[in-house]
N, C-alpha and C. Protein backbone atom coordinates (compact mmCIF):
# COMPACT_ATOMS: atom_id res chain seq x y z
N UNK A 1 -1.88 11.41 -18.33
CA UNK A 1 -2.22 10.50 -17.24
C UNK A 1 -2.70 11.31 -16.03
N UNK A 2 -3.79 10.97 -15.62
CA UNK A 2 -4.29 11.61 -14.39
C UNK A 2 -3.34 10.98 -12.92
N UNK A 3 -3.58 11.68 -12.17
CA UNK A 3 -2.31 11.58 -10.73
C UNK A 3 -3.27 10.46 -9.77
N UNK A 4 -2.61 9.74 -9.57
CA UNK A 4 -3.23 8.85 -8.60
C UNK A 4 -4.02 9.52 -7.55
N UNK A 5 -5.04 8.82 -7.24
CA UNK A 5 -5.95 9.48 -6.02
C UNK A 5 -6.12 8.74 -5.06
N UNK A 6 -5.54 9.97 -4.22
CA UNK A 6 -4.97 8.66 -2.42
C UNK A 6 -6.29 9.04 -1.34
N UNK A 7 -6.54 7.92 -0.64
CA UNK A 7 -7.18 8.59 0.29
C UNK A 7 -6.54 8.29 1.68
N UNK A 8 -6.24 9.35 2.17
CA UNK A 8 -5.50 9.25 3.70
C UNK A 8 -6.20 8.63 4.67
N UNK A 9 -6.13 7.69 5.27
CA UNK A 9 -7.03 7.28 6.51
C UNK A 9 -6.04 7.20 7.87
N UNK A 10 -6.55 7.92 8.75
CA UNK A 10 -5.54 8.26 10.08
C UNK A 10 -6.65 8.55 11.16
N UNK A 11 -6.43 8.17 12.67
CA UNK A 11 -7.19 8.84 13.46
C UNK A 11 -6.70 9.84 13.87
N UNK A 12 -7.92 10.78 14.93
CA UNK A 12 -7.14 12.29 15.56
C UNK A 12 -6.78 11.65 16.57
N UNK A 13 -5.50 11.41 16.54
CA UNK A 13 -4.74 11.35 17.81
C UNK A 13 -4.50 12.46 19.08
N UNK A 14 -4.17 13.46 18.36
CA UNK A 14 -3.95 14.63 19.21
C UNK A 14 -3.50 16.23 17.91
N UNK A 15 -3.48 17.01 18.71
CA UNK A 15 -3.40 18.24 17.28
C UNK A 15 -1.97 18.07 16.31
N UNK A 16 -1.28 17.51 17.40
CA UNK A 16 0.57 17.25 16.71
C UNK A 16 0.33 15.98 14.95
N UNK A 17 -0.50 14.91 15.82
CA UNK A 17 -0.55 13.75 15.27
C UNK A 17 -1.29 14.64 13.83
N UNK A 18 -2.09 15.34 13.69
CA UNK A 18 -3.17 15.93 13.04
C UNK A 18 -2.15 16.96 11.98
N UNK A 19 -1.56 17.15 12.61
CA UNK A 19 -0.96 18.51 11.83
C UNK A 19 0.58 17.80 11.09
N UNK A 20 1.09 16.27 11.69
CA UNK A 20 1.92 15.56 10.80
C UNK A 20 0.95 15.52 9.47
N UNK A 21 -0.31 14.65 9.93
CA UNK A 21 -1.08 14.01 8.75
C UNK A 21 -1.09 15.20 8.11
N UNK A 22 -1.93 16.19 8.00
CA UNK A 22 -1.64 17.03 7.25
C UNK A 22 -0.32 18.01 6.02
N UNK A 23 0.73 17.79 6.94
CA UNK A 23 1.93 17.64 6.00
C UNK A 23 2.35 16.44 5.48
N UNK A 24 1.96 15.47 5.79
CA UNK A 24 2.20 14.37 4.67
C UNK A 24 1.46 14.35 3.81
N UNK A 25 0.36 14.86 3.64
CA UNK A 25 -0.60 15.11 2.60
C UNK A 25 -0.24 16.07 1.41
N UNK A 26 0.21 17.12 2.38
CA UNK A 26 0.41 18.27 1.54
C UNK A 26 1.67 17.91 0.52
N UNK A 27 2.68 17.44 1.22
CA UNK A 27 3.40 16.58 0.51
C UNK A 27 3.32 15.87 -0.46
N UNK A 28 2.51 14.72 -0.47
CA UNK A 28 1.70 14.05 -1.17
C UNK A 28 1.54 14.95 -2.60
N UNK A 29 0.20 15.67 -2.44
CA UNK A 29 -0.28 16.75 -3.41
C UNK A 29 1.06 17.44 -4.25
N UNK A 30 2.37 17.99 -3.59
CA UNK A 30 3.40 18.55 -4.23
C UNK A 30 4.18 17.84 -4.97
N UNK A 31 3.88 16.24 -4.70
CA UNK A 31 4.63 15.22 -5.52
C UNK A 31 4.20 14.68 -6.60
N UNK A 32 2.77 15.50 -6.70
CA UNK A 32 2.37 15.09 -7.82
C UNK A 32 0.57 13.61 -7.45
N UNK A 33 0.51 13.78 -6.32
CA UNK A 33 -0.30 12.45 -5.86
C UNK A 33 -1.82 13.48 -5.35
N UNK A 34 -2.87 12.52 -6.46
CA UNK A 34 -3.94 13.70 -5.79
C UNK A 34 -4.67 13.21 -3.87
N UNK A 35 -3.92 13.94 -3.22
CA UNK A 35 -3.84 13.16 -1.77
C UNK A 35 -5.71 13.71 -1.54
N UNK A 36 -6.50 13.04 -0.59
CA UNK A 36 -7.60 13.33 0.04
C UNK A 36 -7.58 13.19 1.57
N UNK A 37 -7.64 14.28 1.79
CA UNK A 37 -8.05 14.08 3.73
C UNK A 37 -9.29 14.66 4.27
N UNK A 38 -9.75 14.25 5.46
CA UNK A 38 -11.09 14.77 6.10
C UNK A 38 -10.59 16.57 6.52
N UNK A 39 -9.34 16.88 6.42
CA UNK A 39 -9.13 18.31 7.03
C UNK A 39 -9.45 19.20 5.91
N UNK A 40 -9.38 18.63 4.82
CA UNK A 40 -9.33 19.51 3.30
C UNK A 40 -10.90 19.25 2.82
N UNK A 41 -11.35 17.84 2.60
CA UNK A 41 -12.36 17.70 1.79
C UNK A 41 -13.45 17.34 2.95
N UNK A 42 -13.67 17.33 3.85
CA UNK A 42 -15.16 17.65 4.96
C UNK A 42 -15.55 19.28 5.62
N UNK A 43 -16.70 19.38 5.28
CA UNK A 43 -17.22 20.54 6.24
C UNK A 43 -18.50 19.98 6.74
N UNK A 44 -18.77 21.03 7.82
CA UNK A 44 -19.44 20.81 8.64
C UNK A 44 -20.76 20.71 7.79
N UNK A 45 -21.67 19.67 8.30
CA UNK A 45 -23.23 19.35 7.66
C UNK A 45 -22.79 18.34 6.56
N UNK A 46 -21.30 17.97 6.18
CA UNK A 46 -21.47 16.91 5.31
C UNK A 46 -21.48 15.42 6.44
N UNK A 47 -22.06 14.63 5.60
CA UNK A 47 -22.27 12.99 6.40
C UNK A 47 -20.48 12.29 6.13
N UNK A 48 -20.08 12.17 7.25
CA UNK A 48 -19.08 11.23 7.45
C UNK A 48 -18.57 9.74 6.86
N UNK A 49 -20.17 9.07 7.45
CA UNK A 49 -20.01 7.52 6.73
C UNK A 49 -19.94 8.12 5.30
N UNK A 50 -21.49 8.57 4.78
CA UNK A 50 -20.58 8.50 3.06
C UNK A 50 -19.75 9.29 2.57
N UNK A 51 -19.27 10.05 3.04
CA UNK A 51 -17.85 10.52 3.05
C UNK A 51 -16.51 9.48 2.79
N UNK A 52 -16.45 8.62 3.92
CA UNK A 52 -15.75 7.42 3.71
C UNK A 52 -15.66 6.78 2.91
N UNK A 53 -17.57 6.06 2.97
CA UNK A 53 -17.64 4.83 1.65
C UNK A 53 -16.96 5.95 0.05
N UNK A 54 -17.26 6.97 -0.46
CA UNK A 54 -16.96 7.26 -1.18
C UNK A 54 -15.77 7.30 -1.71
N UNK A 55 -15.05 7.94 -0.65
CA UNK A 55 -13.58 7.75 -1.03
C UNK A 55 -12.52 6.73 -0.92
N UNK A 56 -12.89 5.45 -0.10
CA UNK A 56 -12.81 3.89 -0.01
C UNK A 56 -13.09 3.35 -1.45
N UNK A 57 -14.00 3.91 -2.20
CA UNK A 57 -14.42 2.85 -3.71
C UNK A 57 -14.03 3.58 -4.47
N UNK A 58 -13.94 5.20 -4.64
CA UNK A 58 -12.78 6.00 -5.68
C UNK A 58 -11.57 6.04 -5.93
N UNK A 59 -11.22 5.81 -4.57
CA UNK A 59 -9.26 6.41 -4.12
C UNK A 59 -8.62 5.02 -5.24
N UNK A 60 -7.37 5.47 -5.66
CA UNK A 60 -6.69 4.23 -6.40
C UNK A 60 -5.98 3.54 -5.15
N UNK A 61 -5.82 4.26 -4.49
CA UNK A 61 -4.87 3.70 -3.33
C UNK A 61 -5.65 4.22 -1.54
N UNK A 62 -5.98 3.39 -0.33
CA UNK A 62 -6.26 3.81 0.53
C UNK A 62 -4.38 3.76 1.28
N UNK A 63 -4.35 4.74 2.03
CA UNK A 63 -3.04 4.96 2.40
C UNK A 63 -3.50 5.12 4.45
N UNK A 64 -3.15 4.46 4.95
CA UNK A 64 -3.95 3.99 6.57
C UNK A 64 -2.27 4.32 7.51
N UNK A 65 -2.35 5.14 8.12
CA UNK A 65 -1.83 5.98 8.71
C UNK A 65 -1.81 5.04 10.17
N UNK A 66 -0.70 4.08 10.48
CA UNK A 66 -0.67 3.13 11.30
C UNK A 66 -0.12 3.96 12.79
N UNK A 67 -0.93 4.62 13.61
CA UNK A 67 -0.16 4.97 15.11
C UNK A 67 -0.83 4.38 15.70
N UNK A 68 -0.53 3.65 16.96
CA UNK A 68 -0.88 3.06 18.34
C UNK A 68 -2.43 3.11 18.11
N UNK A 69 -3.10 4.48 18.30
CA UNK A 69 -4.69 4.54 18.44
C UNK A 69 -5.06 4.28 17.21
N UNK A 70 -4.44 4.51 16.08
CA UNK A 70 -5.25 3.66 14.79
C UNK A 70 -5.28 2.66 14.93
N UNK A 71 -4.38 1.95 15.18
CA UNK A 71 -4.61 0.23 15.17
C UNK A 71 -5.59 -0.13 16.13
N UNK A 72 -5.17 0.15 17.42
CA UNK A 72 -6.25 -0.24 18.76
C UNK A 72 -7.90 0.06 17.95
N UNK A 73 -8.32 1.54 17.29
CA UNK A 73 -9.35 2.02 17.34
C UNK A 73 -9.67 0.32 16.06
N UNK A 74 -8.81 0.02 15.01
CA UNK A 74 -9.04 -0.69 13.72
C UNK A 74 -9.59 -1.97 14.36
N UNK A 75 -8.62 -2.60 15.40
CA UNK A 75 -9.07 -3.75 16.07
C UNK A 75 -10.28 -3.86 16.87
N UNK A 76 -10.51 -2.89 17.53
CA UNK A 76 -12.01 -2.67 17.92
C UNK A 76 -13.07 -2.54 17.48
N UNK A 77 -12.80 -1.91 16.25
CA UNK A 77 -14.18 -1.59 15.57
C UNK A 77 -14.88 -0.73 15.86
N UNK A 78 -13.62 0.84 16.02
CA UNK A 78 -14.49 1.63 17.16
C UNK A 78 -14.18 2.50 16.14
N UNK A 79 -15.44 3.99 15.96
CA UNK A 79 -15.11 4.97 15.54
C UNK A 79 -15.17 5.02 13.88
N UNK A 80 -14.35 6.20 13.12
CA UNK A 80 -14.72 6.27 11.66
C UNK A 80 -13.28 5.59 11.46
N UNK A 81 -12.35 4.90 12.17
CA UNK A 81 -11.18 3.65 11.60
C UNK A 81 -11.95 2.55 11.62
N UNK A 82 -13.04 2.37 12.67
CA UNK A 82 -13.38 0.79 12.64
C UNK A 82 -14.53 0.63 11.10
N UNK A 83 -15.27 2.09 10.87
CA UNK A 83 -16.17 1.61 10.50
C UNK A 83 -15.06 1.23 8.51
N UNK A 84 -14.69 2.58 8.61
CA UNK A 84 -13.21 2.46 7.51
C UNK A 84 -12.55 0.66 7.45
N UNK A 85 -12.15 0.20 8.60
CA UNK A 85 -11.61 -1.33 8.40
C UNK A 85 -12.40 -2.25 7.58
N UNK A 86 -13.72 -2.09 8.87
CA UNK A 86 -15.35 -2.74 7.55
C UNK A 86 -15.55 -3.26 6.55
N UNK A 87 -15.54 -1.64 6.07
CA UNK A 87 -15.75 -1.39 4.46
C UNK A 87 -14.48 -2.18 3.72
N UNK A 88 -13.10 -2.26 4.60
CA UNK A 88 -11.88 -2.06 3.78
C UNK A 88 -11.44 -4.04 3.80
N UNK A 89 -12.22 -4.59 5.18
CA UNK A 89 -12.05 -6.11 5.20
C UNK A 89 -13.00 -6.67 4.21
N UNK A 90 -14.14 -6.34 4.14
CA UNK A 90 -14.94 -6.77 3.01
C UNK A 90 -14.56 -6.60 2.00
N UNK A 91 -14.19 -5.27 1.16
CA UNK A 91 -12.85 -5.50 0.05
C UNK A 91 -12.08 -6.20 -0.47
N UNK A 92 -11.46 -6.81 1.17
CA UNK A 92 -9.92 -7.42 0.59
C UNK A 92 -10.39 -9.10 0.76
N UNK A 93 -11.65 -9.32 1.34
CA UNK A 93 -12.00 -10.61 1.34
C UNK A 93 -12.59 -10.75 -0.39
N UNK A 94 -13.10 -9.93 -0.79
CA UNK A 94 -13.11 -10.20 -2.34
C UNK A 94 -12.23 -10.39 -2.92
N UNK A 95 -11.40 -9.59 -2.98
CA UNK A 95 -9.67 -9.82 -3.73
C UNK A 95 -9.11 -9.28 -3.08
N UNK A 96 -8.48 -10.90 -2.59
CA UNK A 96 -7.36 -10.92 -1.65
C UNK A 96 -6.18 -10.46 -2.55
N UNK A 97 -5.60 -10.57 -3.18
CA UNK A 97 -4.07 -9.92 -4.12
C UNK A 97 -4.80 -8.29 -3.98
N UNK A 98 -5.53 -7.69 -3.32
CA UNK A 98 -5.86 -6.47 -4.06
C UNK A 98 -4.27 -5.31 -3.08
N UNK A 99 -3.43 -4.85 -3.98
CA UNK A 99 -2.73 -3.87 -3.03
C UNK A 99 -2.97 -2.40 -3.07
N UNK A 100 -4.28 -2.11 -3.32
CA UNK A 100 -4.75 -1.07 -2.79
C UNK A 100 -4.40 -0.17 -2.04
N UNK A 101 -4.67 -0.93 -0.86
CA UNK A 101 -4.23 -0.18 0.61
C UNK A 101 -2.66 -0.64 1.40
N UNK A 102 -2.47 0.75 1.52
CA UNK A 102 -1.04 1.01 1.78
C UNK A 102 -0.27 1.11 3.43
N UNK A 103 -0.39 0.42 4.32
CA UNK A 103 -0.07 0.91 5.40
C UNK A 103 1.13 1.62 5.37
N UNK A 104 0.91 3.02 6.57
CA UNK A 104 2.09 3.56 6.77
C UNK A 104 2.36 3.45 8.21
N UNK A 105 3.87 3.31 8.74
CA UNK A 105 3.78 2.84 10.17
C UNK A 105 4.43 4.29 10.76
N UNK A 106 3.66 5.20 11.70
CA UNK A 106 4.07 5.85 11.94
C UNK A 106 4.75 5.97 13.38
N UNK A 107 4.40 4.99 13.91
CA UNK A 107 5.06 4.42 16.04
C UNK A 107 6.34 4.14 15.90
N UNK A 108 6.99 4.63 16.49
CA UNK A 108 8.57 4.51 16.46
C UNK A 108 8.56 3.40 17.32
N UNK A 109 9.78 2.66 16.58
CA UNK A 109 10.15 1.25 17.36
C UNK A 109 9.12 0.07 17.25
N UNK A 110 8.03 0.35 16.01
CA UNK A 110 7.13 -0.54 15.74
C UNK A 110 7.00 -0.55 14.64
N UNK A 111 6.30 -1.95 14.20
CA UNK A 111 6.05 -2.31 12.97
C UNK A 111 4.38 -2.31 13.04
N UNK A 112 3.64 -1.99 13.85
CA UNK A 112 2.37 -1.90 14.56
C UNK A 112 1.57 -1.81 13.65
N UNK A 113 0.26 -2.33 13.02
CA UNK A 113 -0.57 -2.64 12.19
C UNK A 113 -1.85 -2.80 12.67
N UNK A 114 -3.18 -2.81 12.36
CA UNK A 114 -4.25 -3.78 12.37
C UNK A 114 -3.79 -5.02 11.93
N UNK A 115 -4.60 -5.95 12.78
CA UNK A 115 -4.60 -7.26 12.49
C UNK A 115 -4.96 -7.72 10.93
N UNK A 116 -5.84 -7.12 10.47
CA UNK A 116 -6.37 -7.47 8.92
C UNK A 116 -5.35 -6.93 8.44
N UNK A 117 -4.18 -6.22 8.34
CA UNK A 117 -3.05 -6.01 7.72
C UNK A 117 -1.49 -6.43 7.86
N UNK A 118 -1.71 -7.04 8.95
CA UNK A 118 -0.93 -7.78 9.27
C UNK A 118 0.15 -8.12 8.11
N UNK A 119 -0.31 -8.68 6.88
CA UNK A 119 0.13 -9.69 5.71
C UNK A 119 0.92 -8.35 4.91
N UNK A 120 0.28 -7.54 5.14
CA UNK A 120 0.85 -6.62 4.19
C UNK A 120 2.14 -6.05 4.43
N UNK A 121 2.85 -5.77 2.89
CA UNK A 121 4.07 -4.65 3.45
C UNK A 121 3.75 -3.70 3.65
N UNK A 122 4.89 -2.96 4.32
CA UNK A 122 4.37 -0.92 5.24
C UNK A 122 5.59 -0.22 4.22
N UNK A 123 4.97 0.82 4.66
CA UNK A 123 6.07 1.74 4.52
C UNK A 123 6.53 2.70 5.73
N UNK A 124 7.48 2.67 6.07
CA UNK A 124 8.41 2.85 7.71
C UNK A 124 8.28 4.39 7.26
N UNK A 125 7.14 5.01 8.34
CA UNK A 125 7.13 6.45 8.45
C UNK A 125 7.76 6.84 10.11
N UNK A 126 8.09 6.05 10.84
CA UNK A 126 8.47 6.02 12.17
C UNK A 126 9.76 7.03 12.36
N UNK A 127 10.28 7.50 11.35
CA UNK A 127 11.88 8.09 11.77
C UNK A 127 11.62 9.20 11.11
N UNK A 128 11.46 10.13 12.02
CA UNK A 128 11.84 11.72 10.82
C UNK A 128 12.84 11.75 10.18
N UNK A 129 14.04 11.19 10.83
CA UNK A 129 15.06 12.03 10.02
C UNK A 129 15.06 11.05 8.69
N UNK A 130 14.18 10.13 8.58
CA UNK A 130 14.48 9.26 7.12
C UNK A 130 13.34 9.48 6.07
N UNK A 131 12.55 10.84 6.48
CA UNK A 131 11.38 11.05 5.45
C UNK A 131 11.42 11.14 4.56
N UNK A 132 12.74 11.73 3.57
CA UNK A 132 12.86 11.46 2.14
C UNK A 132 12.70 10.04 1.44
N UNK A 133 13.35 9.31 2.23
CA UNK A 133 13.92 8.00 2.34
C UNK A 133 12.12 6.98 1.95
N UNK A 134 11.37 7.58 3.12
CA UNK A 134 10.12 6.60 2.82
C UNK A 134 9.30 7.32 2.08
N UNK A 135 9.26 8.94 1.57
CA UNK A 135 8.77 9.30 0.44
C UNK A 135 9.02 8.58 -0.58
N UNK A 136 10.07 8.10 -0.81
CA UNK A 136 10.69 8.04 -1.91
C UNK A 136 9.83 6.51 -2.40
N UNK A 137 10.26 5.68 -1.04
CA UNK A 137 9.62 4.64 -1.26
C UNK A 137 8.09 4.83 -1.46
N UNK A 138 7.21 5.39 -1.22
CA UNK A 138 5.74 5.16 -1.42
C UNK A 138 5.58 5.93 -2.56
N UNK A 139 5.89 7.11 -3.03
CA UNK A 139 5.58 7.73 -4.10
C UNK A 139 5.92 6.67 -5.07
N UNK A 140 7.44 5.93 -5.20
CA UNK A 140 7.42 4.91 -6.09
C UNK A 140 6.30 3.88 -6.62
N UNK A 141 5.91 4.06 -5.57
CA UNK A 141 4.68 2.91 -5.38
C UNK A 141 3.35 3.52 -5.97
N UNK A 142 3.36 4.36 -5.67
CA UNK A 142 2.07 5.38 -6.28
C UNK A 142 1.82 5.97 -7.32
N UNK A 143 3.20 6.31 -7.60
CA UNK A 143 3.12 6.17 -9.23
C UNK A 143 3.68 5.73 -9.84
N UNK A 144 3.73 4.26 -9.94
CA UNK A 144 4.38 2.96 -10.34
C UNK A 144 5.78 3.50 -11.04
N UNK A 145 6.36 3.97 -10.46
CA UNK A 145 7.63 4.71 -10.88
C UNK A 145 9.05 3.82 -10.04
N UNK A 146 8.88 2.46 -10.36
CA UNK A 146 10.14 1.60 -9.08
C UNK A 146 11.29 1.85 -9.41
N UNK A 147 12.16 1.54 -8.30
CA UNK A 147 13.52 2.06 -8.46
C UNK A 147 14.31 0.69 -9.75
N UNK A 148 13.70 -0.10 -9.57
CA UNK A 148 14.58 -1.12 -10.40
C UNK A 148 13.30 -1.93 -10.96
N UNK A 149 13.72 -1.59 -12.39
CA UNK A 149 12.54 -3.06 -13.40
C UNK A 149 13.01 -4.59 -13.59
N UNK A 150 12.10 -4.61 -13.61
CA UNK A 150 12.13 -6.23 -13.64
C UNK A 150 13.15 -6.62 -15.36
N UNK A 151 13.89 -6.85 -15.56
CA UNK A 151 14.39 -7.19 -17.15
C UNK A 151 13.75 -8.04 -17.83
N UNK A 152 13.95 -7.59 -18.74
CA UNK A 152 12.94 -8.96 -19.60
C UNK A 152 13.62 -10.29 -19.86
N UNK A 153 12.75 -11.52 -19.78
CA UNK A 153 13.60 -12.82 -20.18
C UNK A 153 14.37 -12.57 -21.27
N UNK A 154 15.56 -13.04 -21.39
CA UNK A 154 16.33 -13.51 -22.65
C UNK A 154 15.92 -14.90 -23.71
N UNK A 155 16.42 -14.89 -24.70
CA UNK A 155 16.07 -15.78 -25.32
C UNK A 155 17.11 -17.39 -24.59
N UNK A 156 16.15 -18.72 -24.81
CA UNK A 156 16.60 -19.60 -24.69
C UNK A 156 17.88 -20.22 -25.06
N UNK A 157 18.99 -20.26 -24.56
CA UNK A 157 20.18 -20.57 -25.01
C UNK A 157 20.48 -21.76 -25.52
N UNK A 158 19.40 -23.29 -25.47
CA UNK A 158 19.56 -24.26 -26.10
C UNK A 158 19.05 -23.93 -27.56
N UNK A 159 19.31 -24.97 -28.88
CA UNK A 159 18.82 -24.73 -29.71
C UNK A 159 18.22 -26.25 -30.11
N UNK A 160 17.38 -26.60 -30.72
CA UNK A 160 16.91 -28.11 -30.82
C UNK A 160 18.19 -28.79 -31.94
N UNK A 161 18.46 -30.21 -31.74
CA UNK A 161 19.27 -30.97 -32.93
C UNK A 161 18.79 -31.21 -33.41
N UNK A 162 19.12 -31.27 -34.97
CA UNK A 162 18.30 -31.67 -36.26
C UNK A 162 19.08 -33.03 -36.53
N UNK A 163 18.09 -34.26 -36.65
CA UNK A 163 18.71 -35.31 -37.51
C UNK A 163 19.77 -36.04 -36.74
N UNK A 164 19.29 -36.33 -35.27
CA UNK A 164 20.45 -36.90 -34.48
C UNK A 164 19.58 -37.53 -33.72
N UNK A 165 20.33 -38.83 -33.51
CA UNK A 165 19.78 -39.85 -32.51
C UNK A 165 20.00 -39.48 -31.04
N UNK A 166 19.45 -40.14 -30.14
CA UNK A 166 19.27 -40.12 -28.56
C UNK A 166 20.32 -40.75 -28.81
N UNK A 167 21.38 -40.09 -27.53
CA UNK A 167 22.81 -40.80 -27.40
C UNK A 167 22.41 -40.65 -25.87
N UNK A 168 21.42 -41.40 -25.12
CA UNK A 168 21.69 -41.23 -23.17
C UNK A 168 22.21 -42.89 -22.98
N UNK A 169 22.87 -42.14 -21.56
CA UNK A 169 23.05 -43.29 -21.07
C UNK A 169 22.87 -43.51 -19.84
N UNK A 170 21.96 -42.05 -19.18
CA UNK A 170 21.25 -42.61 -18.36
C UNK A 170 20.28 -43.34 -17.56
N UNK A 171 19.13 -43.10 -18.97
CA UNK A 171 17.90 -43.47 -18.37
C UNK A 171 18.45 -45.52 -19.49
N UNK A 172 19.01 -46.13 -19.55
CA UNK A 172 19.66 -47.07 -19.85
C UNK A 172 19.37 -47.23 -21.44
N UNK A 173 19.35 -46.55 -22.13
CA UNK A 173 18.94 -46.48 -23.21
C UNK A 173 20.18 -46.87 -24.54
N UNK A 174 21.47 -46.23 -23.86
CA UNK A 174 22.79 -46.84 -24.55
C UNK A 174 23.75 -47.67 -23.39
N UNK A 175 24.03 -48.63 -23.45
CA UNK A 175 24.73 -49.57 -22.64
C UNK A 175 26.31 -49.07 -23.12
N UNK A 176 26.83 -48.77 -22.37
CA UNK A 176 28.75 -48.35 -22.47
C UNK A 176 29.54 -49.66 -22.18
């Protein structure tokens, strides 16, 4: 089985914000998840937009890196998040069930999203000290590896009567 292929979408917030994304990536990659970011896979003279569109219609999973200026930049329509939302609302207006894309919430004391994601569940990256904790949860997710399966139905515990009359007496069918 080939390793899921993520594509990270985050803005540059600042060098701190830049250098988290980057260890969550790297992370990513050590867990077994083939992670993609603009710090690893862009150099200079490559084109940006198709940079994006590319890895928007390859990635198995887009993984959107939810801080304060991502969302603001997503809701605006500003920058390579707005043009990223775009591509990513036209998507999900095709198939709506699609869970593709993964928000991660990284604003402490928020559940903070783009509006077009609103609907979706996150995964709570907001607390350092609980990073195993939401690894655990998204890698599950990524490589359909859940903590608990669904069981399978059991068989039906009625069995049909053979050779016996309707004995109701509710629907008035036997008078008592």
């Amino acid at each position: 089985m080939n390793p899921p292929r993520v594509f990270v979408s985050y803005s540059h917030d600042s060098a701190e914000h830049k250098r988290w994304v980057l260890d969550f990536a790297t992370t990513l990659r050590n867990r077994g998840i083939d992670a993609i970011i603009d710090q690893w896979d862009l150099k200079p003279g490559d084109d940006l937009p198709h940079f994006m569109e590319t890895q928007l219609s390859t990635a198995n999973y887009v993984i959107m890196i939810c801080s304060k200026k991502y969302v603001d930049k997503a809701n605006a329509g500003e920058g390579g998040v707005g043009y990223e939302k775009m591509i990513l609302t036209s998507n999900l207006l095709s198939q709506i069930d699609n869970a593709k894309i993964v928000p991660v919430v990284r604003q402490k004391g928020s559940n903070l999203r783009p509006t077009f994601l609103q609907t979706k569940l996150y995964v709570d990256f907001s607390n350092d000290s609980e990073l195993e904790y939401s690894f655990d949860e998204l890698l599950r997710h990524l490589l359909d590896a859940p903590l608990f399966e669904k069981p399978p139905i059991g068989n039906n515990p009625f069995k049909p009567m053979q050779n016996s009359r309707p004995d109701r007496t509710s629907d008035g069918i036997k008078r008592g």
